[in-house]
C-alpha atoms as a PDB file:
ATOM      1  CA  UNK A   1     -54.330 104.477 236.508  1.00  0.00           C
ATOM      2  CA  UNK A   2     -52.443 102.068 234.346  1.00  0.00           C
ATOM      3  CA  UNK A   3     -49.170 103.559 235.790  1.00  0.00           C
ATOM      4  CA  UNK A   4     -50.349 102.585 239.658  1.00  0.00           C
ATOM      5  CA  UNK A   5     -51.598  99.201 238.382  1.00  0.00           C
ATOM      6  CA  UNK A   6     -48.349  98.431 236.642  1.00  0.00           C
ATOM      7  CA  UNK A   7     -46.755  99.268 240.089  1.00  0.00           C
ATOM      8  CA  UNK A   8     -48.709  97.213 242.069  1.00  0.00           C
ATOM      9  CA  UNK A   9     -48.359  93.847 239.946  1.00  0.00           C
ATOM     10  CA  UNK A  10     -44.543  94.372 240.159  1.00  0.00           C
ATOM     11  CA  UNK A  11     -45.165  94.608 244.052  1.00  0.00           C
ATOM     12  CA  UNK A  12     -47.274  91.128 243.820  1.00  0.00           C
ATOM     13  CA  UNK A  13     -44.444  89.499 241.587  1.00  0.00           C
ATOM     14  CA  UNK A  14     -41.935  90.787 243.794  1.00  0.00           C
ATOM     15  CA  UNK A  15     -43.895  89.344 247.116  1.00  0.00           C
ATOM     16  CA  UNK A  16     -45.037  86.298 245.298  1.00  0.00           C
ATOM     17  CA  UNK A  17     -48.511  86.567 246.165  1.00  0.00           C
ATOM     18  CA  UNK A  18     -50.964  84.916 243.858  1.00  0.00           C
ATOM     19  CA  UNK A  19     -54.288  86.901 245.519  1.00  0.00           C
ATOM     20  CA  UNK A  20     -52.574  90.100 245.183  1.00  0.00           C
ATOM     21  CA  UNK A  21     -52.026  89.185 241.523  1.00  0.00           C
ATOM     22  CA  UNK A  22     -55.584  88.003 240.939  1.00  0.00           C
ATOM     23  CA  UNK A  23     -56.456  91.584 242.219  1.00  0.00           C
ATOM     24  CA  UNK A  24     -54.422  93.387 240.702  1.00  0.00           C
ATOM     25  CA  UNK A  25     -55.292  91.594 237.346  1.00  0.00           C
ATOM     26  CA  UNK A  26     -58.939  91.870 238.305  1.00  0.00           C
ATOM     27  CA  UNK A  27     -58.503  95.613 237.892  1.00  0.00           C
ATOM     28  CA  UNK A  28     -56.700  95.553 234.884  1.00  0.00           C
ATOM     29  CA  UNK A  29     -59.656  93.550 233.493  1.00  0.00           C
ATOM     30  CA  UNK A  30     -62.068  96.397 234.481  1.00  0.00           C
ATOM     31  CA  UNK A  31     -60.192  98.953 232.778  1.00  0.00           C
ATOM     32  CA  UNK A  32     -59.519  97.415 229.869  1.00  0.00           C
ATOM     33  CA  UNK A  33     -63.320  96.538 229.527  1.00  0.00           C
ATOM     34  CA  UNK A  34     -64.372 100.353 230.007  1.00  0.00           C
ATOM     35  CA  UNK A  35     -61.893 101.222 227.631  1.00  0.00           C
ATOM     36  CA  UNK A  36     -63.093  98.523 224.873  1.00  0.00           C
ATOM     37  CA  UNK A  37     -59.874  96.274 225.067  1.00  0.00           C
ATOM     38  CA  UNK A  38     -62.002  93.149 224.782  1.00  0.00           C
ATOM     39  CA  UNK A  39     -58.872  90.723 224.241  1.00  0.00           C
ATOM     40  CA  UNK A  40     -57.082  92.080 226.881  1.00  0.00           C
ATOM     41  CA  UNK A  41     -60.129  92.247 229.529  1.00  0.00           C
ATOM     42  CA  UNK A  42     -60.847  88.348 228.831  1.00  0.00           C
ATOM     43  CA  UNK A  43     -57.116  87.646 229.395  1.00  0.00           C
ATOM     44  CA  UNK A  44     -57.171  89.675 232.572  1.00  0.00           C
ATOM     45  CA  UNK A  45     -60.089  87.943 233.340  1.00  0.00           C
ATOM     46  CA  UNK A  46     -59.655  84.709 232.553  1.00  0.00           C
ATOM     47  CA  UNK A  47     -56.997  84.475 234.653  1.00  0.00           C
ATOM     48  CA  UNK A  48     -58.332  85.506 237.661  1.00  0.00           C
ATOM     49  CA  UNK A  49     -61.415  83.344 237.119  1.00  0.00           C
ATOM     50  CA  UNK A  50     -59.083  80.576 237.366  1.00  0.00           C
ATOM     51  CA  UNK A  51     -57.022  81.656 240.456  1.00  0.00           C
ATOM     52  CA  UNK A  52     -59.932  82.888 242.438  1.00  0.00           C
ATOM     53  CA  UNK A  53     -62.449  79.826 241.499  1.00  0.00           C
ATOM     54  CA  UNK A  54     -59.358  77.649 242.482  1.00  0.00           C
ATOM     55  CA  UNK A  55     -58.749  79.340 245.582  1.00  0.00           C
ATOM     56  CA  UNK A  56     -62.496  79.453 246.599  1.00  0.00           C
ATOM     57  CA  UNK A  57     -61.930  82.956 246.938  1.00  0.00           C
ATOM     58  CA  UNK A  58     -65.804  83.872 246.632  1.00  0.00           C
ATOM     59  CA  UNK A  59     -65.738  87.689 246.125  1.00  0.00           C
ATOM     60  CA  UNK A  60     -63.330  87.770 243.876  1.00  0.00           C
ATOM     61  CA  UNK A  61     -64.393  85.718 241.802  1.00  0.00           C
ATOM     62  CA  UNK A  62     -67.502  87.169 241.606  1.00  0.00           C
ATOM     63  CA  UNK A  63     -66.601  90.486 241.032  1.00  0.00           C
ATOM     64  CA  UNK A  64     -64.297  89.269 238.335  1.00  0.00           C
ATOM     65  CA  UNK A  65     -67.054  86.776 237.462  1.00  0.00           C
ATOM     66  CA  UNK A  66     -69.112  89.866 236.349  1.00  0.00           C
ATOM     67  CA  UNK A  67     -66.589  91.661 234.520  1.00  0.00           C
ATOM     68  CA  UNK A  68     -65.724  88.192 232.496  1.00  0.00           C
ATOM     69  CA  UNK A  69     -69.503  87.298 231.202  1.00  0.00           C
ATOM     70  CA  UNK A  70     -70.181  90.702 230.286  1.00  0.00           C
ATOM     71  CA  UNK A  71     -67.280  90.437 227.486  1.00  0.00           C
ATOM     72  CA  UNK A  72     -68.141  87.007 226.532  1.00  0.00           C
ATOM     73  CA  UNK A  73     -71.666  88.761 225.942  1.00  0.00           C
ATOM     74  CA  UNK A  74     -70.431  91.414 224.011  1.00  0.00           C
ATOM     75  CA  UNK A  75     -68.594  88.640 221.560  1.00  0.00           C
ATOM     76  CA  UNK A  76     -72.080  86.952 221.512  1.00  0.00           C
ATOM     77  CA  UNK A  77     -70.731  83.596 223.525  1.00  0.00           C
ATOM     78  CA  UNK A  78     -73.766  83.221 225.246  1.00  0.00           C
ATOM     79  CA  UNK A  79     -73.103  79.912 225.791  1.00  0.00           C
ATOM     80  CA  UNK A  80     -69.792  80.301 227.463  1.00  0.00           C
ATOM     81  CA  UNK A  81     -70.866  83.272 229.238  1.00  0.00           C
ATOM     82  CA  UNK A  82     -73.494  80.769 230.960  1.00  0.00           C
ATOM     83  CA  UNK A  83     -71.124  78.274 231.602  1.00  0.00           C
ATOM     84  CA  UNK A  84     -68.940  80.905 233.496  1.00  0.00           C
ATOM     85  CA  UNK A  85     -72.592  81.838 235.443  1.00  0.00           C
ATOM     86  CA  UNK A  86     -72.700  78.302 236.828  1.00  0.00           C
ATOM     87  CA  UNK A  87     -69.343  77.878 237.674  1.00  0.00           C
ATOM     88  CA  UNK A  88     -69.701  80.613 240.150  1.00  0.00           C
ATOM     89  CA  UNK A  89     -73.015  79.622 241.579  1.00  0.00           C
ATOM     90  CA  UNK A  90     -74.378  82.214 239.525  1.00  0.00           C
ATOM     91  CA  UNK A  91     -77.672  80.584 238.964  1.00  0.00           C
ATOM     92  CA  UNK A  92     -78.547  80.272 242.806  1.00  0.00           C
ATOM     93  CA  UNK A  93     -79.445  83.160 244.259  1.00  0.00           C
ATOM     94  CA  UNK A  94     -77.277  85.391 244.118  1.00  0.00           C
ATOM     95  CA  UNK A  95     -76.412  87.161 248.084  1.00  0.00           C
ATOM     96  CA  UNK A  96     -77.919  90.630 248.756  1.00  0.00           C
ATOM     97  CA  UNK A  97     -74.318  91.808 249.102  1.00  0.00           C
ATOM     98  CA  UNK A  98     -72.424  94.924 247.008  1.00  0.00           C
ATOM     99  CA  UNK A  99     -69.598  92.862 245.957  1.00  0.00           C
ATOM    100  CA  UNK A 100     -72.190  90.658 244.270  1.00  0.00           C
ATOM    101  CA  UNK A 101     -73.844  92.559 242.641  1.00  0.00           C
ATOM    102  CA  UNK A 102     -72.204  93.192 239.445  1.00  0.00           C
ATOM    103  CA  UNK A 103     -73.153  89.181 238.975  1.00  0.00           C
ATOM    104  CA  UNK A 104     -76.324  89.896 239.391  1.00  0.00           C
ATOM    105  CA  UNK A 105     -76.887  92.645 236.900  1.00  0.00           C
ATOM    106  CA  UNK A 106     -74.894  90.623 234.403  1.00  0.00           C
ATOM    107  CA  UNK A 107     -77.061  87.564 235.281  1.00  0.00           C
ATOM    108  CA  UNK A 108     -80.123  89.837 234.193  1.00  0.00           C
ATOM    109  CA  UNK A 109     -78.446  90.995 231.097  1.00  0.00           C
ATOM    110  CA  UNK A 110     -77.599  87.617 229.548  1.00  0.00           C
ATOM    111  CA  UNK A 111     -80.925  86.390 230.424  1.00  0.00           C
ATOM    112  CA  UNK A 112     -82.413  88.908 228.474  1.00  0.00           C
ATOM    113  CA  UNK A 113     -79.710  88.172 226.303  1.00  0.00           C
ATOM    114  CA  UNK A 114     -81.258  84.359 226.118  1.00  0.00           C
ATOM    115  CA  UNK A 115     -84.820  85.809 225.596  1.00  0.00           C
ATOM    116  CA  UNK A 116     -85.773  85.170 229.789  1.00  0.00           C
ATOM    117  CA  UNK A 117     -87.533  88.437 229.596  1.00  0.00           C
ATOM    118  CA  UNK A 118     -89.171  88.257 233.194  1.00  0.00           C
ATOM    119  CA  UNK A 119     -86.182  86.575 234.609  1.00  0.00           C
ATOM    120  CA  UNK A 120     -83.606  89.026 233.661  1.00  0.00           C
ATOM    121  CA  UNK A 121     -85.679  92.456 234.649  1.00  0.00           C
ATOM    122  CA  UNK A 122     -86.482  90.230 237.871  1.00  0.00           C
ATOM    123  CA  UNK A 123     -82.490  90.247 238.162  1.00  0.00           C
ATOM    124  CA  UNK A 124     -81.779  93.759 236.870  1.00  0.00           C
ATOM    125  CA  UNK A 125     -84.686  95.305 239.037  1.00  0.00           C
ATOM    126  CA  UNK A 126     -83.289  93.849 242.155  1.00  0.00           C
ATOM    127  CA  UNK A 127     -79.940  94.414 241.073  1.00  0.00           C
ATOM    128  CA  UNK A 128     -81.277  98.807 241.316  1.00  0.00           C
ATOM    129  CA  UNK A 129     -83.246  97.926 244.650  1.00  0.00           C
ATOM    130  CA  UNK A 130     -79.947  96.858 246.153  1.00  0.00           C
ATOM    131  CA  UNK A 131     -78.015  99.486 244.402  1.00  0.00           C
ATOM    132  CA  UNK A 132     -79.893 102.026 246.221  1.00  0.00           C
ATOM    133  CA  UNK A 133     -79.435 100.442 249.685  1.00  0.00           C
ATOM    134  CA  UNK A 134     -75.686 100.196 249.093  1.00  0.00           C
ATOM    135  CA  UNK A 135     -76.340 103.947 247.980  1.00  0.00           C
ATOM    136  CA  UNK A 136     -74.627 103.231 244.681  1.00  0.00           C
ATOM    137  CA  UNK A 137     -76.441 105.486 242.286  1.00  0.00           C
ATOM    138  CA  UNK A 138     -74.010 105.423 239.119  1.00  0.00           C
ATOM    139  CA  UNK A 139     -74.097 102.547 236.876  1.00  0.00           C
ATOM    140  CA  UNK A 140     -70.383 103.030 236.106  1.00  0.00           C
ATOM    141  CA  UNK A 141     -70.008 100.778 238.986  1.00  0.00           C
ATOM    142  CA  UNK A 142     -72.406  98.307 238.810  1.00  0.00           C
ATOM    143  CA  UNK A 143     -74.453  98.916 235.076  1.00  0.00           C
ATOM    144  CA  UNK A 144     -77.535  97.793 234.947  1.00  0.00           C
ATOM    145  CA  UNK A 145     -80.393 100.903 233.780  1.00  0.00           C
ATOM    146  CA  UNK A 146     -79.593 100.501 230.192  1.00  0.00           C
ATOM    147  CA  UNK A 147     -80.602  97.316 229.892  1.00  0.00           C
ATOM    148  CA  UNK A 148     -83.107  97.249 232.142  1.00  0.00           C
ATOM    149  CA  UNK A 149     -84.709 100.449 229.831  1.00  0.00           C
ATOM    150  CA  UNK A 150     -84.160  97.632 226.988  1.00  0.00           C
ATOM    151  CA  UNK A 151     -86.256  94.939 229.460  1.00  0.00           C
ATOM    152  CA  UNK A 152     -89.029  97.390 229.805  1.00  0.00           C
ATOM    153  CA  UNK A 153     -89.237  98.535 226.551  1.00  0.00           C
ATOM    154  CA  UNK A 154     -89.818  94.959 225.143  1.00  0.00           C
ATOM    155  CA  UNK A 155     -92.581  94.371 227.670  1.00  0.00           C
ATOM    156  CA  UNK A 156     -94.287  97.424 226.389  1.00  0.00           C
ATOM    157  CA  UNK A 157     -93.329  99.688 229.486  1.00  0.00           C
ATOM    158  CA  UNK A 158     -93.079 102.769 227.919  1.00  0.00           C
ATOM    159  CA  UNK A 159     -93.417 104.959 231.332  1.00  0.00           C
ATOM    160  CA  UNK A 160     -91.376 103.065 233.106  1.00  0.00           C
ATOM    161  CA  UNK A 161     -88.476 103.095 230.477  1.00  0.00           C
ATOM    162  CA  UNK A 162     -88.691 106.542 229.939  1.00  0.00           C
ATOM    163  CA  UNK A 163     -88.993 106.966 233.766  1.00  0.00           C
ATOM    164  CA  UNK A 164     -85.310 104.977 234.463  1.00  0.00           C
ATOM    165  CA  UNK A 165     -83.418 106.611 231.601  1.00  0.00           C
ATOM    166  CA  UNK A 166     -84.371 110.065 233.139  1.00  0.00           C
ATOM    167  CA  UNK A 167     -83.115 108.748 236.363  1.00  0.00           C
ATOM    168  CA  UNK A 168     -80.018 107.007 234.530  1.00  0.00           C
ATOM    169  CA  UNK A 169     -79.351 110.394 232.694  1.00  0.00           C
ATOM    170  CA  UNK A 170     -79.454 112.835 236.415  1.00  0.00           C
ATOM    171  CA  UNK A 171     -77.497 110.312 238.178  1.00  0.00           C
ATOM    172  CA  UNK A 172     -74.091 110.867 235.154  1.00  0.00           C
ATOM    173  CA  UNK A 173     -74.893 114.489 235.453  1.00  0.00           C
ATOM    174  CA  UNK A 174     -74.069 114.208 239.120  1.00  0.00           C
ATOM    175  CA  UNK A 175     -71.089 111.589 238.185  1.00  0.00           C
ATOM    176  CA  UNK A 176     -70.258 114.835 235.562  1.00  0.00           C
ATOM    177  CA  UNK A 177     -67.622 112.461 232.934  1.00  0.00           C
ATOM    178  CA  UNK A 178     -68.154 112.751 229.603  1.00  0.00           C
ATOM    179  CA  UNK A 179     -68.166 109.226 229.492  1.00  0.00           C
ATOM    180  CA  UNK A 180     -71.334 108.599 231.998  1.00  0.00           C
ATOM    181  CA  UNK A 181     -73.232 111.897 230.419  1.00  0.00           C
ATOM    182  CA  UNK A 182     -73.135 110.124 226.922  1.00  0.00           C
ATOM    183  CA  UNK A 183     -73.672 106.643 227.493  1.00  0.00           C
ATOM    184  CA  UNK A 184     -76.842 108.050 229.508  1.00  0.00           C
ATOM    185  CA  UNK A 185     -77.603 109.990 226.249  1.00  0.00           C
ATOM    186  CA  UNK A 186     -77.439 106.574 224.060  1.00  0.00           C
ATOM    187  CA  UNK A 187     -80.083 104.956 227.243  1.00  0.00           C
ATOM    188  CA  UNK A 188     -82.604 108.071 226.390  1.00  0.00           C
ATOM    189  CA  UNK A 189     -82.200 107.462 222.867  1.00  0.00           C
ATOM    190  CA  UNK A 190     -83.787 104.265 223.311  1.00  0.00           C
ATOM    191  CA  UNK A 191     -86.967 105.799 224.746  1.00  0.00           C
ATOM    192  CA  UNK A 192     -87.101 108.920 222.303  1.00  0.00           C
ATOM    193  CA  UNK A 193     -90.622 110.480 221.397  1.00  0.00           C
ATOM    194  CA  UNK A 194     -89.177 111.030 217.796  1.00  0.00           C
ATOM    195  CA  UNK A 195     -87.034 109.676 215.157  1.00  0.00           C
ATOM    196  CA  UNK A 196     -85.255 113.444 215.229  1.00  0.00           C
ATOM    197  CA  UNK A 197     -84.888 113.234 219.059  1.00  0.00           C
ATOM    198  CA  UNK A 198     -83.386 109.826 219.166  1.00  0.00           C
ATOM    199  CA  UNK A 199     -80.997 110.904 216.695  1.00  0.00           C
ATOM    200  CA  UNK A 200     -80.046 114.476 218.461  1.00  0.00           C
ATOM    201  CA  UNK A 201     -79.487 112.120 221.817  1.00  0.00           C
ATOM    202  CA  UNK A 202     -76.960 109.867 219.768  1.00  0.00           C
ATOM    203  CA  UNK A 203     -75.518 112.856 218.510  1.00  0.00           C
ATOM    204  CA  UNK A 204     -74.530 113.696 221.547  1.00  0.00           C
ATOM    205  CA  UNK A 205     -73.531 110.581 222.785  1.00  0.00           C
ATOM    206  CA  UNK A 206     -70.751 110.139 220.059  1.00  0.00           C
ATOM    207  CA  UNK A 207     -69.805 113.850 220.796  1.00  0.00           C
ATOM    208  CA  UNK A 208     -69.186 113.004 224.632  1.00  0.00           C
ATOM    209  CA  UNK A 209     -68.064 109.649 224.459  1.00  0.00           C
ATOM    210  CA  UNK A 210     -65.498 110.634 221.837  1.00  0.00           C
ATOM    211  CA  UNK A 211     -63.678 112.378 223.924  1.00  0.00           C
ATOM    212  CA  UNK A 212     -63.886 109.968 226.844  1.00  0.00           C
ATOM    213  CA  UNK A 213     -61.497 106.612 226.892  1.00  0.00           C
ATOM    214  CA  UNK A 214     -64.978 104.670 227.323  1.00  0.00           C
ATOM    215  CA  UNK A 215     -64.384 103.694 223.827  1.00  0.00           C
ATOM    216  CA  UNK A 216     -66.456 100.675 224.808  1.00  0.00           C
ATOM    217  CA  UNK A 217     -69.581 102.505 225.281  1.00  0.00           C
ATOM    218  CA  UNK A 218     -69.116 104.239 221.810  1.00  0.00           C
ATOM    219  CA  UNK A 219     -68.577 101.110 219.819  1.00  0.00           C
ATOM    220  CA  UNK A 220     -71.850  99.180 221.849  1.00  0.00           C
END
């Protein structure tokens, strides 16, 4: 993968074509973020944020928008990672489209982030609703279970927590990476019946996730 996207920003150098680039970059951003490159995923990032904000170039930025606050909430910038929201339009509603959607299941995880309980599983829940109309069942693509199971668990929820890790946890055995299977296994470790069971599942999650690249996912 890095290989084709090395290729392809040579071909938007070569052609001089500043969208291509933000693309390209855009992806680079993604990767490195699954992978656990922080620095390199907010360069990536960063960079297209400016270039597709500039450009008006709504999509993109969104898309990139997503990928962007969710590192600035890993690093705990909460405040920056807000600021980024509302410079996309983030905190007007957000369109019922799939290349928006990432925004909106990052918009629900730094408001949980913030303590806006209600708000953010308002965001996340939606965020699954549209998911399944777009028929995009993994959250590789668009992640947004896992914290949702959080959401629900801190309302008390206990059925329905245990109810959308079990659904998180089929829908990577379909996906079949290691890297899906054991970041679903951390998700049902948050809704264990036991001490002993929630340790077994994160067992198994490091077991998996060690040897997948979603180094991210092992260090969160």
């Amino acid at each position: 993968v890095t290989r084709v996207l090395d290729e392809a920003l040579a071909i938007a150098e070569m052609r001089g074509s500043e969208h291509l680039f933000a693309f390209v970059n855009g992806m680079r951003a993604v990767l490195a973020y699954r992978l656990g490159a922080l620095d390199d995923a907010e360069e990536y990032a960063r960079y297209v944020h400016e270039i597709t904000t500039r450009s008006g170039l709504r999509l993109g930025a969104a898309a990139n928008g997503a990928t962007l606050i969710g590192v600035l909430i890993d690093r705990g910038d909460l405040v920056e990672a807000g600021s980024v929201l509302q410079s996309l339009g983030g905190l007007e509603q957000i369109p019922p489209l799939a290349s928006f959607n990432g925004l909106l299941a990052v918009r629900g995880r730094l408001r949980l982030a913030l303590g806006e309980l209600d708000a953010g599983m308002e965001d996340l829940l939606t965020c699954g609703s549209r998911n399944s109309v777009f028929g995009i069942r993994n959250s590789i693509f668009v992640p947004w279970r896992a914290d949702a199971v959080l959401g629900h668990r801190l309302r008390d929820e206990t059925d329905a927590a245990v109810a959308l890790a079990n659904e998180e946890f089929a829908a990577a055995q379909s996906w079949g990476t290691d890297g899906a299977i054991g970041s679903a296994h951390r998700v049902r470790a948050m809704v264990a019946a036991s001490n002993d069971d929630a340790i077994s599942e994160l067992q198994t999650a490091v077991e998996l996730l060690t040897r997948s690249p979603a180094s991210s996912s092992l260090a969160g």
